[in-house]
Protein backbone atom coordinates (compact mmCIF):
# COMPACT_ATOMS: atom_id res chain seq x y z
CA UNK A 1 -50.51 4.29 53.31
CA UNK A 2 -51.58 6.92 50.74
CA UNK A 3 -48.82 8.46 48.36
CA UNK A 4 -49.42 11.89 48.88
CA UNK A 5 -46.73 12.76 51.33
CA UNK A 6 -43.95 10.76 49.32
CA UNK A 7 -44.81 12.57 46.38
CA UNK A 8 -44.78 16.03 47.81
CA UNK A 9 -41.48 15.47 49.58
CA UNK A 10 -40.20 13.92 46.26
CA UNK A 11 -41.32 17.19 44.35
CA UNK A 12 -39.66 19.76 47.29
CA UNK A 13 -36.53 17.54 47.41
CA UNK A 14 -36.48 17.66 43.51
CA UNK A 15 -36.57 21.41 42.98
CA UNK A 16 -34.26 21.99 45.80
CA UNK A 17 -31.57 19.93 44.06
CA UNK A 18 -32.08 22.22 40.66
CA UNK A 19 -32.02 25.49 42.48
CA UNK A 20 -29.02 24.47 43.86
CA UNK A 21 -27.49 23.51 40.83
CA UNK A 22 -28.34 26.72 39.15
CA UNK A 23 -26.66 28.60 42.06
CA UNK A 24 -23.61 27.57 41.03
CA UNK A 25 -23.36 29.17 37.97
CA UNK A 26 -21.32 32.45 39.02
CA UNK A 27 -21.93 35.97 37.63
CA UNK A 28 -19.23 36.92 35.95
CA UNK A 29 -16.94 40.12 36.89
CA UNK A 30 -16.47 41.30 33.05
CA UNK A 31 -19.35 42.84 31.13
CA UNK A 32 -18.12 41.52 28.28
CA UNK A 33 -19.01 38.38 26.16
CA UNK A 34 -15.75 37.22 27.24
CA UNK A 35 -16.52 36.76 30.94
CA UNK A 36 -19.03 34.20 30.02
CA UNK A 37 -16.59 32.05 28.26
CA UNK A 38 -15.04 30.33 31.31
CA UNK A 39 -18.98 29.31 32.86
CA UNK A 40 -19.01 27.35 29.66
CA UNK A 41 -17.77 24.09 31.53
CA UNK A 42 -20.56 24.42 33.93
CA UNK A 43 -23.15 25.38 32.24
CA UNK A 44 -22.71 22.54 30.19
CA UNK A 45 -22.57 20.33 33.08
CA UNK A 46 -25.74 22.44 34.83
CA UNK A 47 -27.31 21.54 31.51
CA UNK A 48 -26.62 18.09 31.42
CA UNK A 49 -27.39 17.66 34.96
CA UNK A 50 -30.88 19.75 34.79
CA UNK A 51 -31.75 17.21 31.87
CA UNK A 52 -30.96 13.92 33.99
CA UNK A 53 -32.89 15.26 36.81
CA UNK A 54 -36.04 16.46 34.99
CA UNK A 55 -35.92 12.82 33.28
CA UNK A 56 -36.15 11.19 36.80
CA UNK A 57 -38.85 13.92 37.84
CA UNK A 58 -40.68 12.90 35.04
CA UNK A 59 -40.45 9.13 35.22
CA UNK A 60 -40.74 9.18 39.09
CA UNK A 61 -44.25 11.40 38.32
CA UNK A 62 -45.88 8.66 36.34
CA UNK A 63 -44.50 5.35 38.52
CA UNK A 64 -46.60 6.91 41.50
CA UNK A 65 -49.60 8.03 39.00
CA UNK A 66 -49.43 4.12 37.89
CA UNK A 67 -49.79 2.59 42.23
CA UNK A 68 -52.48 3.24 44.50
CA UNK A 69 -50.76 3.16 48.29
CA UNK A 70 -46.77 3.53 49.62
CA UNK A 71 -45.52 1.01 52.17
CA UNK A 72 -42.48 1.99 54.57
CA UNK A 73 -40.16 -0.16 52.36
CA UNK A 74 -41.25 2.14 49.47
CA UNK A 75 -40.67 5.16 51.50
CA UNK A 76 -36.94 4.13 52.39
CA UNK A 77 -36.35 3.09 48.99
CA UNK A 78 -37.32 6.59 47.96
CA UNK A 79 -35.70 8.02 50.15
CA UNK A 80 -32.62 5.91 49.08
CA UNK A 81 -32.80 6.90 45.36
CA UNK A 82 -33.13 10.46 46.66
CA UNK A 83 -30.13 10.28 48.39
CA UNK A 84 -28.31 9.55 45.27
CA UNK A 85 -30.13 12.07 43.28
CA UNK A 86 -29.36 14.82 45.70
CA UNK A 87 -25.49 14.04 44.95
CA UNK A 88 -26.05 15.15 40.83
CA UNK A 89 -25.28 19.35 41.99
CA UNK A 90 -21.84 18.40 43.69
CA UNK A 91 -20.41 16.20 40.89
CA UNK A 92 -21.94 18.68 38.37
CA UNK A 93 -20.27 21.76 40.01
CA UNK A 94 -17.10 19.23 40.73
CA UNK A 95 -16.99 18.08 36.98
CA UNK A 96 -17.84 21.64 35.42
CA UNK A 97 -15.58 23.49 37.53
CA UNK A 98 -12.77 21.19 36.55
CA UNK A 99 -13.47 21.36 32.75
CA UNK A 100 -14.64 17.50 32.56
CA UNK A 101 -10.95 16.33 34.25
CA UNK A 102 -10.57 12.44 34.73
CA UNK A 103 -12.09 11.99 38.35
CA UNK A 104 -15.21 14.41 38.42
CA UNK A 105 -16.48 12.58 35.26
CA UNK A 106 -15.68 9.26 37.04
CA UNK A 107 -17.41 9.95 40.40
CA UNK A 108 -20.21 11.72 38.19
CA UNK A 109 -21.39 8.41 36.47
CA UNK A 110 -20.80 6.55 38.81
CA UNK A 111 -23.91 8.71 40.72
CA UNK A 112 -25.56 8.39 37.72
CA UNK A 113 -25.23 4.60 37.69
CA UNK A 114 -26.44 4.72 41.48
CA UNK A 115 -29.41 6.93 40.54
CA UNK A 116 -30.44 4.21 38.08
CA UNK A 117 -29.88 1.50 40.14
CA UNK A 118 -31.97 3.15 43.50
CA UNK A 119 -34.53 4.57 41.08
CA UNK A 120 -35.33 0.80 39.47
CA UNK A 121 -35.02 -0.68 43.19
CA UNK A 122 -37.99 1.67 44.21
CA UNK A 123 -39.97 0.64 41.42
CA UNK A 124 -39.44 -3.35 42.03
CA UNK A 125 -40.55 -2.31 45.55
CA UNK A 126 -43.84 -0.59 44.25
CA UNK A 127 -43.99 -4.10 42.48
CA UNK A 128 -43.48 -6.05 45.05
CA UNK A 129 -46.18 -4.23 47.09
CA UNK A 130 -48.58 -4.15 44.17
CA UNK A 131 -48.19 -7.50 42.83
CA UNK A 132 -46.33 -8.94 39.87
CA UNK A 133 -49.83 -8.61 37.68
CA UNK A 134 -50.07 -4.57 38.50
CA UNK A 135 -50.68 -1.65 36.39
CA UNK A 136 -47.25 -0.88 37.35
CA UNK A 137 -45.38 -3.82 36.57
CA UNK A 138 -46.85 -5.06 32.96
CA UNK A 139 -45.98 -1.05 32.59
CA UNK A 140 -42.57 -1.40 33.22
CA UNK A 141 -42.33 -5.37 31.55
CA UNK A 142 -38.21 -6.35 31.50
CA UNK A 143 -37.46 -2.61 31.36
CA UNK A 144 -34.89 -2.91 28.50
CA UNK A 145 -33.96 0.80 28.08
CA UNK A 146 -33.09 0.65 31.95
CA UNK A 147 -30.72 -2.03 31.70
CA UNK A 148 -29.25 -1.21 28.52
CA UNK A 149 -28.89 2.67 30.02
CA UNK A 150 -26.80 1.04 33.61
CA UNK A 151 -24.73 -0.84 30.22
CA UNK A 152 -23.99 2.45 29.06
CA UNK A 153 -23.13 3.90 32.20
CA UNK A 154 -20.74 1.48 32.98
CA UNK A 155 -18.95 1.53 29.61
CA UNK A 156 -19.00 5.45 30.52
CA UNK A 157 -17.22 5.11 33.87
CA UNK A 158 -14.39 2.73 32.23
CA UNK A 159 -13.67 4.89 29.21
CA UNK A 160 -13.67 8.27 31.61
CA UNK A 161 -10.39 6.88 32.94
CA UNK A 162 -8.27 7.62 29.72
CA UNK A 163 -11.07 9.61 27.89
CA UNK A 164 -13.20 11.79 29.77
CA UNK A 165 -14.56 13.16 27.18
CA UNK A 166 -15.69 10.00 25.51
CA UNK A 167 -16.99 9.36 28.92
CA UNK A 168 -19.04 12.44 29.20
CA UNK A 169 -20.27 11.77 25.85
CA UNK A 170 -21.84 8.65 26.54
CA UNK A 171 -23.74 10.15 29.38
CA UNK A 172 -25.17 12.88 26.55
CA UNK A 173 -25.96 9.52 25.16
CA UNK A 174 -28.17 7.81 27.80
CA UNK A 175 -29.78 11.34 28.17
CA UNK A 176 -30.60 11.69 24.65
CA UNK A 177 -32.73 7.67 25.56
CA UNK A 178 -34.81 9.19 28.19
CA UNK A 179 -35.64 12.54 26.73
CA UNK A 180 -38.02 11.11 24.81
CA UNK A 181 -40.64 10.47 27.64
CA UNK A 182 -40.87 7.08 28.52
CA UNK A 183 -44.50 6.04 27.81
CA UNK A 184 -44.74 2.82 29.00
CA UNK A 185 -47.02 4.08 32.14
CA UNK A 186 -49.15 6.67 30.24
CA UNK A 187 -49.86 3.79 27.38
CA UNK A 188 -51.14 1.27 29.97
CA UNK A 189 -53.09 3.74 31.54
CA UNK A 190 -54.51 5.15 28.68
CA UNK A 191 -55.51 1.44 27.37
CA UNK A 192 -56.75 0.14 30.85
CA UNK A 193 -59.13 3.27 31.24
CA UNK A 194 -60.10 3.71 27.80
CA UNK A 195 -61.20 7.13 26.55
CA UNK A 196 -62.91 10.05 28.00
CA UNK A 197 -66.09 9.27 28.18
CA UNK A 198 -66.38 5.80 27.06
């Protein structure tokens, strides 16, 4: 099957979860500077969360640039990791609203952890149906900075539960990994179809 439709219904699904995250940032009833002070809590979360989901935009952009044809596993694994993915505005809004309390920034890495997880089960699907010697999967090799980033996540989790903060921290942390765009894809590309031209 061709990849167009997953990656247009990736793409809707995608900016429908950001608009709905920035809906939740509430105009304030005070024209003052003031008035903005208690949205801090959630815009930080909004802009944590608006990172982590322009990261997976991003990566989940180049994995279908780097396969040639979807199967119907791949489309329920997608649809899997969007499931996950479409959970980041309620534990954003949940975790902002209560100023980064214990249990928000629990249940909010532990969706993280679950969008990792779904997003590197849809690529060892792509792999599976493109073959172990695909553009894709020499790409992708051991994918270090994946496992090391679930690592992180998980240390996250367990520290939230008597440090939230530290907790939330570490999620800055796996953010701060991927916002340098992975290039992995675009590399192998590049060196498989040489220059423009040549």
């Amino acid at each position: 099957m061709g990849k167009g439709r997953i990656e247009a219904f990736s793409d809707g699904v995608i900016a429908i979860i950001i608009t709905i995250m920035v809906l939740e940032l509430k105009v304030p009833h005070h024209a003052d500077i003031e008035g903005l002070l208690p949205l801090l809590p959630v815009f930080i979360s909004y802009a944590l969360s608006f990172v982590y989901v322009g990261i997976y935009w991003n990566n989940h952009h180049h994995m279908f640039h780097a396969v040639k044809s979807v199967n119907g596993a791949a489309l329920w694994a997608n649809l899997f990791f969007l499931f996950w993915l479409s959970l980041v505005p309620f534990v954003t809004s949940w975790m902002g609203e209560n100023h980064f309390a214990t249990w928000p920034v629990v249940c909010y890495g532990v969706v993280l952890i679950m969008c990792a997880i779904t997003y590197t089960i849809l690529a060892r699907v792509l792999i599976r149906h493109h073959g172990e010697r695909s553009l894709l999967a020499r790409a992708l090799g051991g994918d270090y900075k994946g496992k090391i980033s679930l690592g992180i996540y998980a240390t996250a989790v367990g520290v939230s539960f008597f440090y939230a903060w530290i907790g939330f921290a570490l999620y800055v942390v796996v953010a701060c990994i991927w916002f340098i765009p992975d290039r992995r894809i675009e590399n192998k590309i590049g060196h498989e179809e040489g220059p423009i031209g040549g």
